[in-house]
C-alpha atoms as a PDB file:
ATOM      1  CA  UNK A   1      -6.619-112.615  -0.161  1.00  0.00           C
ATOM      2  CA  UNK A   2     -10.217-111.612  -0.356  1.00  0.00           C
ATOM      3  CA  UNK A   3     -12.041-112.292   3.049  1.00  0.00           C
ATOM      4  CA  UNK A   4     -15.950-113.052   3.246  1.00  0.00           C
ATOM      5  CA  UNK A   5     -18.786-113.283   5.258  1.00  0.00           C
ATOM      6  CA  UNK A   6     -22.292-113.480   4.997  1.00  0.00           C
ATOM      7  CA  UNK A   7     -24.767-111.435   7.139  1.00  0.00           C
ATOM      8  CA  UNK A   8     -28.717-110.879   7.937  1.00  0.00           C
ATOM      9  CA  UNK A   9     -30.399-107.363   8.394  1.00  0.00           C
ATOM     10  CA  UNK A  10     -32.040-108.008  11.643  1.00  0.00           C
ATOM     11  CA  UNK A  11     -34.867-105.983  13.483  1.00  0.00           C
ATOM     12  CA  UNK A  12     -32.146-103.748  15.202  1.00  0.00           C
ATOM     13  CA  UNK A  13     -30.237-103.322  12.064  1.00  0.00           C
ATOM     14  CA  UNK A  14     -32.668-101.127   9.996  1.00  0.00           C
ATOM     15  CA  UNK A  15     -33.426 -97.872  10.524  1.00  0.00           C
ATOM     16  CA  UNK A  16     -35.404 -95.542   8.287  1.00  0.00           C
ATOM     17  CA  UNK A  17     -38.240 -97.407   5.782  1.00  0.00           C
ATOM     18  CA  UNK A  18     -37.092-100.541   7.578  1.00  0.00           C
ATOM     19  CA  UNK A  19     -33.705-100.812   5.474  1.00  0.00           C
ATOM     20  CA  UNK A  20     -30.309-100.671   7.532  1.00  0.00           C
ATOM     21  CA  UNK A  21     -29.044 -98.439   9.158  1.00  0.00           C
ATOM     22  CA  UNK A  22     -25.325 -96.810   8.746  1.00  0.00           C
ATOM     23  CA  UNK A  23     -25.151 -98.506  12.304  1.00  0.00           C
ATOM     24  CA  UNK A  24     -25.029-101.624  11.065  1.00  0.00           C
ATOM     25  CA  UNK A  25     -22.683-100.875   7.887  1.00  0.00           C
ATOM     26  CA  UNK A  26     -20.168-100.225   9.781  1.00  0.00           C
ATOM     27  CA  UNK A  27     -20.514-102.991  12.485  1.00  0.00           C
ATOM     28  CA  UNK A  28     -20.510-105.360   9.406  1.00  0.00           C
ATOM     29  CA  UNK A  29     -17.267-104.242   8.105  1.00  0.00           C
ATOM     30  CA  UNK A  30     -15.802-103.756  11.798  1.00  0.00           C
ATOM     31  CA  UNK A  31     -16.827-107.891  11.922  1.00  0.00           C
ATOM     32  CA  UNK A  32     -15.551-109.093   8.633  1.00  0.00           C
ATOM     33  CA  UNK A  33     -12.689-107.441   9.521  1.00  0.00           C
ATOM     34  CA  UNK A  34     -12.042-109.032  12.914  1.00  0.00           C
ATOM     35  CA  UNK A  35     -12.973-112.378  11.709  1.00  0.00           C
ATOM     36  CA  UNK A  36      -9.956-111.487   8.670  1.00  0.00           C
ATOM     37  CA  UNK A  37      -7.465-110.798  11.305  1.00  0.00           C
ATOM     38  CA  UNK A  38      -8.651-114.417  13.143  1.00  0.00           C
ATOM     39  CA  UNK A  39      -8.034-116.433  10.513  1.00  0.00           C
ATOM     40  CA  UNK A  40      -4.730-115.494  10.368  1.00  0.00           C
ATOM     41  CA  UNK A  41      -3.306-115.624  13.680  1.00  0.00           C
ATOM     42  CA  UNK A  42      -3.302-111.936  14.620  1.00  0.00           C
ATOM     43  CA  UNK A  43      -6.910-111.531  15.927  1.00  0.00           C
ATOM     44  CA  UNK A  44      -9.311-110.892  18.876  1.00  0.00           C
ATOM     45  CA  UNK A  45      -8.147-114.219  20.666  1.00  0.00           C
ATOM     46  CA  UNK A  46      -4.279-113.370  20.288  1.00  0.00           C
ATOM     47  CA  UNK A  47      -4.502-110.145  21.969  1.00  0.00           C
ATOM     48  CA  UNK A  48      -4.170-112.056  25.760  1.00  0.00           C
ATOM     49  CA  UNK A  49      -0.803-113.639  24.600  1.00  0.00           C
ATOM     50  CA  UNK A  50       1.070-110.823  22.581  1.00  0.00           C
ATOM     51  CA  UNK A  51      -0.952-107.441  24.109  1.00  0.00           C
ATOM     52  CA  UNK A  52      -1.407-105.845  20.989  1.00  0.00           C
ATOM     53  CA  UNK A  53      -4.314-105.025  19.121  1.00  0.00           C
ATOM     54  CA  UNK A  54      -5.329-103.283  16.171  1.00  0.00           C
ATOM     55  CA  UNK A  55      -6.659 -99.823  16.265  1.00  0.00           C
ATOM     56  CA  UNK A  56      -8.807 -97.705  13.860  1.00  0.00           C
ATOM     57  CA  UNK A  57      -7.548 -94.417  12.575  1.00  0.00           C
ATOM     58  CA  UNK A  58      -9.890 -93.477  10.021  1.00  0.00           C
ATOM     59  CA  UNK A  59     -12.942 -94.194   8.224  1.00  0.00           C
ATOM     60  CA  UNK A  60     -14.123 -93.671   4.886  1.00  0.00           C
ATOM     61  CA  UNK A  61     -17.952 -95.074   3.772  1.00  0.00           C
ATOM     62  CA  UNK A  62     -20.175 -94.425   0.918  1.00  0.00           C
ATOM     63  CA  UNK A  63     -23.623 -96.018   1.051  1.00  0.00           C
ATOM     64  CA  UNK A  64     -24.812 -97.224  -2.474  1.00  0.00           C
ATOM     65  CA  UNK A  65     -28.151 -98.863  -1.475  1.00  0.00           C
ATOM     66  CA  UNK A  66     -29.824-100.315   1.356  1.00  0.00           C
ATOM     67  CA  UNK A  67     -30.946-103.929   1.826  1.00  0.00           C
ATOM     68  CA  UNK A  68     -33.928-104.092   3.424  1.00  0.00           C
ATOM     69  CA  UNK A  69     -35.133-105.921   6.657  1.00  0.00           C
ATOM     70  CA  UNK A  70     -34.585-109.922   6.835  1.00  0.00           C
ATOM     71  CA  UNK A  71     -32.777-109.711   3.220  1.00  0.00           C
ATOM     72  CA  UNK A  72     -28.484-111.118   3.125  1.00  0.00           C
ATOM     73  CA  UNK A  73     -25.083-109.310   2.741  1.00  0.00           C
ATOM     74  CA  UNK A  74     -22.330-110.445   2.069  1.00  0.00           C
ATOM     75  CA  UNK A  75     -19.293-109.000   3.161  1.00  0.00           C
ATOM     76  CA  UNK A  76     -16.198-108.441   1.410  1.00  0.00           C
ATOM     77  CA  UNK A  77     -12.515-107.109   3.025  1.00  0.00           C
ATOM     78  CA  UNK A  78      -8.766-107.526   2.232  1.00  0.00           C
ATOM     79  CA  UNK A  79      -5.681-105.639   3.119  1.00  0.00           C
ATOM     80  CA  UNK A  80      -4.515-103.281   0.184  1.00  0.00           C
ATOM     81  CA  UNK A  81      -1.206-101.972   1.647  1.00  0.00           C
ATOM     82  CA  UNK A  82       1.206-101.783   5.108  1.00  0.00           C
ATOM     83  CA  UNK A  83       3.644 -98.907   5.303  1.00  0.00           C
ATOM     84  CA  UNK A  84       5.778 -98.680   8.443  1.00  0.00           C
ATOM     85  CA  UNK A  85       2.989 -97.688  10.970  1.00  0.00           C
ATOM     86  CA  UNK A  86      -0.260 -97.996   9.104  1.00  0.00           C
ATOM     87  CA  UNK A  87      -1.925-100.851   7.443  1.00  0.00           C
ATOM     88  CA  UNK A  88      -5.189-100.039   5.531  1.00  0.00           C
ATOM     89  CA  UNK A  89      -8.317-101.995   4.682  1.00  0.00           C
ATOM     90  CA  UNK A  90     -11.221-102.249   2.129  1.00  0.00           C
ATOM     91  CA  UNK A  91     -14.773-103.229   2.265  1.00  0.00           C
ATOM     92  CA  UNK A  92     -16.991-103.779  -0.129  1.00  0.00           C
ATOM     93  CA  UNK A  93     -20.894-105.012   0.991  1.00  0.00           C
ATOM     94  CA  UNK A  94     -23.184-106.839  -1.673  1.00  0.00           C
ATOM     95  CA  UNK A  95     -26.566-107.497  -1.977  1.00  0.00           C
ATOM     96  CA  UNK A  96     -28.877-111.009  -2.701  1.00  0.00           C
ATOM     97  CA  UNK A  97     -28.442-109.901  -6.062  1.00  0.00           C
ATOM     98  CA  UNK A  98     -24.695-109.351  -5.626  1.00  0.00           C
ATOM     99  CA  UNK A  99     -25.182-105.397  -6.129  1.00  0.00           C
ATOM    100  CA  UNK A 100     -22.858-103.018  -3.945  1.00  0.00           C
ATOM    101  CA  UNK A 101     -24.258-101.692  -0.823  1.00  0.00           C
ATOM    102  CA  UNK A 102     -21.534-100.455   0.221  1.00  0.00           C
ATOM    103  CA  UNK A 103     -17.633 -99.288  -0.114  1.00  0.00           C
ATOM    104  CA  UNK A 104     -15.229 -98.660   2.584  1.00  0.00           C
ATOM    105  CA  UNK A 105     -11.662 -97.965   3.405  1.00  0.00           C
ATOM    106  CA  UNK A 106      -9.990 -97.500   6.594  1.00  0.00           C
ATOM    107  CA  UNK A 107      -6.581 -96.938   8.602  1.00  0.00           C
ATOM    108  CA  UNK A 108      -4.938 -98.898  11.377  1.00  0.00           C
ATOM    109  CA  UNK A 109      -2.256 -98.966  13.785  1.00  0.00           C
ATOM    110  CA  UNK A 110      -1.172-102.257  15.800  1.00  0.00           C
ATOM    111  CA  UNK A 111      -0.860-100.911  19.252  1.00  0.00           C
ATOM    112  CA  UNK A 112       0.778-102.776  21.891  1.00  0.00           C
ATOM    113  CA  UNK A 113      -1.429-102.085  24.229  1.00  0.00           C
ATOM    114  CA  UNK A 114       0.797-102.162  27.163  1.00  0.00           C
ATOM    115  CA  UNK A 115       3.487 -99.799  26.113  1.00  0.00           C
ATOM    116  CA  UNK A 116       0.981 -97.721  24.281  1.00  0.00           C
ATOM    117  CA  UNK A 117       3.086 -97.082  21.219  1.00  0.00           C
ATOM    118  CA  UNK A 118       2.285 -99.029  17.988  1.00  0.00           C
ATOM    119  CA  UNK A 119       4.020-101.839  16.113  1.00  0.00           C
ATOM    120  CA  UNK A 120       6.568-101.272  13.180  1.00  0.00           C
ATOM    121  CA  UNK A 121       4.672-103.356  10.703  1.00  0.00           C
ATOM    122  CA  UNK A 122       7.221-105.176   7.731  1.00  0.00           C
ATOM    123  CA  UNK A 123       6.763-107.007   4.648  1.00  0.00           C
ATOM    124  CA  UNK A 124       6.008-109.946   6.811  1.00  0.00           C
ATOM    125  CA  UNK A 125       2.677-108.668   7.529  1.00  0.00           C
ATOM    126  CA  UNK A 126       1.529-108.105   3.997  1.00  0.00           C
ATOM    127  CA  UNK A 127       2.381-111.788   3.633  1.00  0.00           C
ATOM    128  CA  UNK A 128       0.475-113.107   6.003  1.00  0.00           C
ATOM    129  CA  UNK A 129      -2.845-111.395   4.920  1.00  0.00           C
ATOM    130  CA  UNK A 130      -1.973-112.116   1.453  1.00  0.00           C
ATOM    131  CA  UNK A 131      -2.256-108.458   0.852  1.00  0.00           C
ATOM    132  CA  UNK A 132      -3.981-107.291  -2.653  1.00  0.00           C
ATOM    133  CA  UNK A 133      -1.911-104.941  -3.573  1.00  0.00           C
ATOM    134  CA  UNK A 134      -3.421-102.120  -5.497  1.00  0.00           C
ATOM    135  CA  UNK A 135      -6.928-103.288  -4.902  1.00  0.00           C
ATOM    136  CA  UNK A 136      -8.763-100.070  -3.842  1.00  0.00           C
ATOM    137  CA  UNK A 137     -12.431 -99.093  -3.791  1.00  0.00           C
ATOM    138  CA  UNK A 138     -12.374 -95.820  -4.042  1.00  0.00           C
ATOM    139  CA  UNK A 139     -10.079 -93.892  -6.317  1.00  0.00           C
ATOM    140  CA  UNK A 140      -8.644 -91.782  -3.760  1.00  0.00           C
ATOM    141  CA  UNK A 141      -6.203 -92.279  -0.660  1.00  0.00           C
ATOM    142  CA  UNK A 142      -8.202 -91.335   2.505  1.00  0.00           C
ATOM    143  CA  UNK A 143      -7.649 -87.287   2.896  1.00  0.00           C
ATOM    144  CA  UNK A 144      -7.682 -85.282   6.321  1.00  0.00           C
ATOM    145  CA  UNK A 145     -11.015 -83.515   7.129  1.00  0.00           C
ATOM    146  CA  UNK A 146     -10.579 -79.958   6.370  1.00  0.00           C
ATOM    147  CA  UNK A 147     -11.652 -78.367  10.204  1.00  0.00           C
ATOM    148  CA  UNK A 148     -10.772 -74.857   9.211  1.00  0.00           C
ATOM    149  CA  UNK A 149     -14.275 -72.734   9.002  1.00  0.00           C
ATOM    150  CA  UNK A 150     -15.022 -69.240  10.177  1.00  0.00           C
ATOM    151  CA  UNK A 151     -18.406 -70.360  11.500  1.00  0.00           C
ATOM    152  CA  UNK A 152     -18.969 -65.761  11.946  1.00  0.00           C
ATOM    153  CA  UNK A 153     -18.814 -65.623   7.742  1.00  0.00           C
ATOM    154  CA  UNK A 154     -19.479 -68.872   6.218  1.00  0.00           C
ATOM    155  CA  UNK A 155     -22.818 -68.638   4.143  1.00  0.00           C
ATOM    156  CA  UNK A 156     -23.580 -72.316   3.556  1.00  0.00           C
ATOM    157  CA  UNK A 157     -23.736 -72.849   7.598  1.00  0.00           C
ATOM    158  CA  UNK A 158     -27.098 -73.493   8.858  1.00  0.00           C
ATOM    159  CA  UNK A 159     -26.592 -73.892  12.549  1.00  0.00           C
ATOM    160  CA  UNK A 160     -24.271 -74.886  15.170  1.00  0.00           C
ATOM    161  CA  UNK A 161     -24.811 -77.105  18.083  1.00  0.00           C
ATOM    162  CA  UNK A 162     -22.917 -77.956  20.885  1.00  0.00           C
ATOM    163  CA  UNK A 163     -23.906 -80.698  23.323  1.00  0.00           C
ATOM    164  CA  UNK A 164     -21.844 -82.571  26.287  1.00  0.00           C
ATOM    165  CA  UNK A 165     -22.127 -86.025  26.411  1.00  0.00           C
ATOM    166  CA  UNK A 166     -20.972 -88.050  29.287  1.00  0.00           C
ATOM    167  CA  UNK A 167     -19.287 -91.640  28.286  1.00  0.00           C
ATOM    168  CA  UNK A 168     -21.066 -94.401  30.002  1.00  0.00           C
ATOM    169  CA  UNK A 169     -20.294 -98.762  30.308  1.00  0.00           C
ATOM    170  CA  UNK A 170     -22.093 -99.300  27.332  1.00  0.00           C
ATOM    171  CA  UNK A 171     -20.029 -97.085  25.188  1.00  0.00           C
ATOM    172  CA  UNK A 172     -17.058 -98.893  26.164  1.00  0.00           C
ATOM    173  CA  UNK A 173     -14.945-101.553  23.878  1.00  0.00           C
ATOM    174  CA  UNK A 174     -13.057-104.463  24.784  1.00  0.00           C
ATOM    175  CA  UNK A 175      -9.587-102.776  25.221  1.00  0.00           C
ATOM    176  CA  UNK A 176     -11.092-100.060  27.438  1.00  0.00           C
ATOM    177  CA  UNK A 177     -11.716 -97.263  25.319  1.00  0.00           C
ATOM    178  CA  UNK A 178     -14.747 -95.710  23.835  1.00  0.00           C
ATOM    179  CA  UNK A 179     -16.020 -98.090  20.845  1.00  0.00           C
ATOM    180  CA  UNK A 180     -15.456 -97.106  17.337  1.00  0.00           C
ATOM    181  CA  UNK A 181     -19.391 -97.291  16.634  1.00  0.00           C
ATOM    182  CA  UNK A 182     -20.497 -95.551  19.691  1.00  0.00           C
ATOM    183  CA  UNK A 183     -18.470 -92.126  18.655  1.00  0.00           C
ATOM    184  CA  UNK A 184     -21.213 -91.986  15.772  1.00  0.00           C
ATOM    185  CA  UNK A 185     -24.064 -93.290  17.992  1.00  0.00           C
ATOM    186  CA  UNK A 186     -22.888 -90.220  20.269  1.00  0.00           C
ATOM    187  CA  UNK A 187     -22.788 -87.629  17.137  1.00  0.00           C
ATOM    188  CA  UNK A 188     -26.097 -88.406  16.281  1.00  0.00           C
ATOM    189  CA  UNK A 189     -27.608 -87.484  19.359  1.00  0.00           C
ATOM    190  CA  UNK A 190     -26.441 -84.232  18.453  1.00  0.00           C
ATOM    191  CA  UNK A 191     -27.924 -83.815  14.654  1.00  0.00           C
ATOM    192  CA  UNK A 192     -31.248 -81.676  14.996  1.00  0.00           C
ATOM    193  CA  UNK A 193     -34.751 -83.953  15.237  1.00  0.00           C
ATOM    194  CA  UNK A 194     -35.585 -83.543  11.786  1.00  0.00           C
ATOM    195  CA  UNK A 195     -32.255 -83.937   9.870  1.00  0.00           C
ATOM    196  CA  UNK A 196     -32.061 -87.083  12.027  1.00  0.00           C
ATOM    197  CA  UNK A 197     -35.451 -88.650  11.199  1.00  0.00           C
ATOM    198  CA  UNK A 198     -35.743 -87.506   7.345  1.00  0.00           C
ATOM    199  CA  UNK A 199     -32.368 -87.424   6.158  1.00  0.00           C
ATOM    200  CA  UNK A 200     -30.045 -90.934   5.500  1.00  0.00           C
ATOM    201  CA  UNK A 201     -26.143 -89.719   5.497  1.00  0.00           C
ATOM    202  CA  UNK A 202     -24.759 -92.056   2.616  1.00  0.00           C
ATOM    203  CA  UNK A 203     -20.800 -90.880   3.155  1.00  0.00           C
ATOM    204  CA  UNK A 204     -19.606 -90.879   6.099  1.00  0.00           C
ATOM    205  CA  UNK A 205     -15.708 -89.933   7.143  1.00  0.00           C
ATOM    206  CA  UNK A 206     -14.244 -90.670  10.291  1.00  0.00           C
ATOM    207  CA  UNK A 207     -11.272 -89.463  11.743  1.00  0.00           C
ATOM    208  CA  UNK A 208     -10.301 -91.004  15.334  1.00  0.00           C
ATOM    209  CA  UNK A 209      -7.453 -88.817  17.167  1.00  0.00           C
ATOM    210  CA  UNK A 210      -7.677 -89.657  20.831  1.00  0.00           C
ATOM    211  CA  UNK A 211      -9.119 -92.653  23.099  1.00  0.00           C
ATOM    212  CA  UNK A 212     -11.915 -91.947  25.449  1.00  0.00           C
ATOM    213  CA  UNK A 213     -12.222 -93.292  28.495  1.00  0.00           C
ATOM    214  CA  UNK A 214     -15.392 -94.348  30.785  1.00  0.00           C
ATOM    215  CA  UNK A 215     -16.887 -91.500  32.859  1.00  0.00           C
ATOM    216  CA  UNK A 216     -14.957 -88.897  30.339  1.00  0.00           C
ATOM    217  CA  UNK A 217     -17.275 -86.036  29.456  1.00  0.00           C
ATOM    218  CA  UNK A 218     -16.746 -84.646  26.109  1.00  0.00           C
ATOM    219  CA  UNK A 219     -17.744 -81.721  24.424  1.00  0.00           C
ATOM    220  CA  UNK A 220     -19.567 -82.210  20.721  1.00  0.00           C
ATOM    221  CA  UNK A 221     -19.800 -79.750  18.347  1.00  0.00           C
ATOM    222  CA  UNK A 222     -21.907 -79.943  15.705  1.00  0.00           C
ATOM    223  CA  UNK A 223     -22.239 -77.696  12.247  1.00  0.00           C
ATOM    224  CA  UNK A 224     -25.324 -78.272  10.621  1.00  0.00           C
ATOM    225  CA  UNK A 225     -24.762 -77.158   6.792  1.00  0.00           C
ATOM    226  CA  UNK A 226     -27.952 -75.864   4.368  1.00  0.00           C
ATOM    227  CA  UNK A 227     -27.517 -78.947   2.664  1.00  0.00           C
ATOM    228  CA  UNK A 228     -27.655 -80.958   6.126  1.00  0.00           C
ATOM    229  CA  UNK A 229     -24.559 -82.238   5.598  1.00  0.00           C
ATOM    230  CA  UNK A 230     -22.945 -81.697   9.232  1.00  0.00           C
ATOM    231  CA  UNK A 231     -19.659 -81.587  10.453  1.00  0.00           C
ATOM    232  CA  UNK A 232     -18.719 -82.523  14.321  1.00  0.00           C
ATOM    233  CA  UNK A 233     -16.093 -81.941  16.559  1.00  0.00           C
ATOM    234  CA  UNK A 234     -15.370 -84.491  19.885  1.00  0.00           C
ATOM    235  CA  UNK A 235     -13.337 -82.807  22.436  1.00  0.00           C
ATOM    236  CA  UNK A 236     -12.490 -82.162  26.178  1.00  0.00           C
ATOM    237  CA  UNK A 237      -9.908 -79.923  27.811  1.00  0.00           C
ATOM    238  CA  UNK A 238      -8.761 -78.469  24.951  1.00  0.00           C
ATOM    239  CA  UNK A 239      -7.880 -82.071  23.311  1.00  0.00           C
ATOM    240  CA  UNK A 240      -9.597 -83.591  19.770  1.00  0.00           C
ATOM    241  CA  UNK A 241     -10.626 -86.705  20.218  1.00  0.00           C
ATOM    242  CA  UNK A 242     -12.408 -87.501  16.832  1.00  0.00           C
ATOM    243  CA  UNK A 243     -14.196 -85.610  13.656  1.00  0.00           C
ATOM    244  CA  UNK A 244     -17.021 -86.856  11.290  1.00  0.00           C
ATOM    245  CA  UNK A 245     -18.347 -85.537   8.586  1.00  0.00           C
ATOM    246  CA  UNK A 246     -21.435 -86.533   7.069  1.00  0.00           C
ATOM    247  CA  UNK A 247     -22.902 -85.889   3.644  1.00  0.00           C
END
């Protein structure tokens, strides 16, 4: 089953030359999603009565091209496969015009949320989102980020900056944990001034390791490539809470 949903590009959705932002792209997808996972019984509203919920793991985005502001999208999304512990989702954002905008792919866990463990997902579940099997935007499963760089002897590193960045209410999502969007709100306060106001990132990877809390101060490291691609590290007391990479 193929899920859709049509969307504007509002004043707060654009960002540079008044087309929208990355922001936005992934709010979209987060929505279509959600609304998906309504329709069939295992959404937003059910999480009350059965105290589970799903949970990102990963992200994987390419921007194509960029509507402009007060233009439509519409929003594509379908489950493409379950395995035990991880179902995984596609996106795919088009245009008036029906051109791609946008791909995506991501990774989930259904967490009860009160013993903190996830749910061993069956066959069951692929039925009731009428999963497309084989259906996949991109031509690759989602990878792990590589992390491993000697910062002391790597020539294609431009700089390195680390920032702490305190987690306030309006980070904050509906289960209690730091929202999905907000960890790249919170990296980009951490590109340099003129990477972030001249350069668009159109693929963006995120990996999401551990939940953070309210009032949690994390540590943000960010390494700025010559290309301007960056890569950035969330972390506090020695524990990884997320990576992005953006090219």
């Amino acid at each position: 089953m193929i899920y859709r949903e049509k969307y504007k590009v509002e004043l707060e959705d654009i960002g540079m030359h008044n087309r929208i932002s990355n922001k936005r792209i992934i709010t979209i997808m987060e929505d279509v999603a959600a609304a998906h996972s309504d329709s069939v019984g295992y959404g937003v509203k059910e999480v009350g009565q059965t105290n589970c919920a799903w949970v990102l793991l990963d992200w994987k985005i390419k921007v194509v091209n960029r509507p402009e502001y007060n233009t439509h999208i519409e929003a594509f999304t379908w489950s493409r496969k379950s395995d035990k512990l991880c179902a995984y989702r596609d996106f795919e954002l088009r245009d008036n015009n029906g051109n791609v905008c946008a791909l995506g792919t991501s990774r989930w866990l259904y967490m009860n949320l009160i013993r903190r463990r996830p749910v061993v997902l069956n066959q069951q579940m692929n039925e009731i989102y009428d999963t497309e099997e084989g259906k996949m935007v991109f031509d690759e499963e989602i990878c792990k980020i590589d992390t491993e760089i000697d910062a002391g002897s790597n020539d294609n590193i431009k700089e390195i900056i680390e920032k702490t960045y305190k987690v306030e209410r309006r980070d904050m999502d509906i289960n209690g944990h730091m929202h999905n969007v907000s960890y790249i709100e919170a990296a980009y306060e951490v590109i340099p001034e003129d990477i972030y106001k001249n350069h668009e990132y159109s693929d963006i990877r995120v990996e999401y390791k551990k939940e953070i809390m309210e009032n949690q101060e994390i540590k943000i490291r960010c390494i700025v490539f010559k290309n301007n691609g960056c890569l950035i590290t969330m972390e506090s007391e020695n524990k990884l809470h997320a990576v992005i990479k953006l090219s």
